[in-house]
C-alpha atoms as a PDB file:
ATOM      1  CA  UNK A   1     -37.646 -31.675 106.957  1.00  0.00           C
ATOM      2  CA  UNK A   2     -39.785 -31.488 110.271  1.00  0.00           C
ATOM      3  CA  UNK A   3     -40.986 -34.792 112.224  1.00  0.00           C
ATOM      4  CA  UNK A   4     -43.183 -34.080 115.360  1.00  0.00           C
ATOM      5  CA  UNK A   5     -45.233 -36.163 117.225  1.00  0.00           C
ATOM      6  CA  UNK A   6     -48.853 -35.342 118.678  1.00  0.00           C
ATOM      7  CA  UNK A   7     -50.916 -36.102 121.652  1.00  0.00           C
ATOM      8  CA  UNK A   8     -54.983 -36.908 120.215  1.00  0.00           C
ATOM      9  CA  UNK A   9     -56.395 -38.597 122.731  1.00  0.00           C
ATOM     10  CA  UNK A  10     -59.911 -38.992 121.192  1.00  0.00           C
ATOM     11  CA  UNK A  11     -58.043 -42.086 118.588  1.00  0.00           C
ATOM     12  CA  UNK A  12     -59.139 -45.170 119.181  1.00  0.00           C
ATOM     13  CA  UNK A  13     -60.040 -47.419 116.463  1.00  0.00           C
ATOM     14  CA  UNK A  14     -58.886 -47.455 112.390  1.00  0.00           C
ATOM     15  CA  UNK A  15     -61.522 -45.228 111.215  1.00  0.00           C
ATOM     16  CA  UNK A  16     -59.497 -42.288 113.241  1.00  0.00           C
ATOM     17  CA  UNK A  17     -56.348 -43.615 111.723  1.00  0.00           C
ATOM     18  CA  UNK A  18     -57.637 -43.441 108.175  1.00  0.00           C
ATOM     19  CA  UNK A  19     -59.453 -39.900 108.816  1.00  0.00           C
ATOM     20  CA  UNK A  20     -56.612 -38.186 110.591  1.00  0.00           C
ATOM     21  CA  UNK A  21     -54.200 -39.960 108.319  1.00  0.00           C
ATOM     22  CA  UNK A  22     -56.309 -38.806 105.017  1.00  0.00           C
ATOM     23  CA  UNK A  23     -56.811 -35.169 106.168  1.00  0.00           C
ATOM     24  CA  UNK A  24     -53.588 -34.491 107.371  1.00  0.00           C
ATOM     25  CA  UNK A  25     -51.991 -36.333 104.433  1.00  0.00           C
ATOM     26  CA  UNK A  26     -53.800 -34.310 101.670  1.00  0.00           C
ATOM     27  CA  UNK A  27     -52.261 -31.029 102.729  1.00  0.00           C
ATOM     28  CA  UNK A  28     -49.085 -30.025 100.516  1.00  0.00           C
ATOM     29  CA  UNK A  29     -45.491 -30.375 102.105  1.00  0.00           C
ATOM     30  CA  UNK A  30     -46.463 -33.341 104.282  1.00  0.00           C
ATOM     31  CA  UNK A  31     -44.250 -35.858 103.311  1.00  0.00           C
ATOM     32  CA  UNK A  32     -45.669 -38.693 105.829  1.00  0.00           C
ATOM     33  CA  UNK A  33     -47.947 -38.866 108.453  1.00  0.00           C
ATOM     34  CA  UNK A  34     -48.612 -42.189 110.543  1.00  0.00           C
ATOM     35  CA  UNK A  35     -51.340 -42.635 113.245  1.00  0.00           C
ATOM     36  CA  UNK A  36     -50.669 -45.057 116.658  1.00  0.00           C
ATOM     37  CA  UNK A  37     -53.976 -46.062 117.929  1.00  0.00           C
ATOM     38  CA  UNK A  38     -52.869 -47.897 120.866  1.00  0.00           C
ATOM     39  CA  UNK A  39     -50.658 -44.941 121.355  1.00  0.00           C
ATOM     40  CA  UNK A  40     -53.100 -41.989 120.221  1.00  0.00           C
ATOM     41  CA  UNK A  41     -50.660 -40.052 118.886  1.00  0.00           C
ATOM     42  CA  UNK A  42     -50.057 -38.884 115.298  1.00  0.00           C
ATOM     43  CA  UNK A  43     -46.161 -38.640 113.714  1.00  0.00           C
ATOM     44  CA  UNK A  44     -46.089 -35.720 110.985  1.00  0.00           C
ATOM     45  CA  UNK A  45     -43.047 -35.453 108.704  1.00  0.00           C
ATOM     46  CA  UNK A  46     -43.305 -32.321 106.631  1.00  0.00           C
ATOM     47  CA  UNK A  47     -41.576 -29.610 104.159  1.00  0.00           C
ATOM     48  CA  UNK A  48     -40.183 -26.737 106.441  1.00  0.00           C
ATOM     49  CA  UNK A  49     -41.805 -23.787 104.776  1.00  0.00           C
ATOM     50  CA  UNK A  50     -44.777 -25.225 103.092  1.00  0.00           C
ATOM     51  CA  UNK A  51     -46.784 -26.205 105.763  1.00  0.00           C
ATOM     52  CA  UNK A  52     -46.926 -25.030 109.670  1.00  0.00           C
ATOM     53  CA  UNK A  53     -48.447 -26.680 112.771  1.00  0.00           C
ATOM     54  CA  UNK A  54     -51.450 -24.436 112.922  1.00  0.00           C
ATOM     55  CA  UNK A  55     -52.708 -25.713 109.591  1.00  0.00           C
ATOM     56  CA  UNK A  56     -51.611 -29.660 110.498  1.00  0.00           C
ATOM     57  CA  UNK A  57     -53.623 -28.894 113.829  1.00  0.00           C
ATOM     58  CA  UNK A  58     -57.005 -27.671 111.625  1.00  0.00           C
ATOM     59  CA  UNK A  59     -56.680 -30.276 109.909  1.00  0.00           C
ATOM     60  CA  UNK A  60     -57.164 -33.119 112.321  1.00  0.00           C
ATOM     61  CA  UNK A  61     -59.278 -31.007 114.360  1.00  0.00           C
ATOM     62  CA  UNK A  62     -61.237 -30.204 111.442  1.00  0.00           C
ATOM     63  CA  UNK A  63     -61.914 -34.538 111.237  1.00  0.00           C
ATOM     64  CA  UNK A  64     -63.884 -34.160 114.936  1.00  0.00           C
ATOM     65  CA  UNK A  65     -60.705 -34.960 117.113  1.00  0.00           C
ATOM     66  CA  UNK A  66     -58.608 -32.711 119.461  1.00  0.00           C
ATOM     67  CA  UNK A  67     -55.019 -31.843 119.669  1.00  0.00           C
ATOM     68  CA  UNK A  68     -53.638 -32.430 123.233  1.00  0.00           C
ATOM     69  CA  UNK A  69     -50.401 -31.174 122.912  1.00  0.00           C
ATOM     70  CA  UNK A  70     -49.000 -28.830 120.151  1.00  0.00           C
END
């Protein structure tokens, strides 16, 4: 089991929460993901060897938001 944390600055209010939390959350092997708003970071807990960074990164950047810090 992986847990990382991730700088996106662009979060700020709960419809970034529930996109970023949806997207990243429908990918297989992520066993929890949890957005701070005040924060603007997101906490990924995943399946080592089912998913990798790359794709977690696509997937909130595919929502309109950028990754700071990977």
């Amino acid at each position: 089991m992986t847990e990382l944390t991730l700088s996106v600055p662009d979060i700020s209010c709960g419809h970034c929460k529930s996109s970023i939390e949806g997207a990243v959350g429908a990918l297989a092997g992520i066993t929890g993901v949890e957005v701070d708003i005040e924060g603007r970071t997101v906490d990924v807990t995943f399946e080592d060897g089912s998913v990798d960074l790359p794709t977690i990164v696509d997937a909130i950047e595919g929502q309109g938001y950028t990754v700071a810090d990977r």
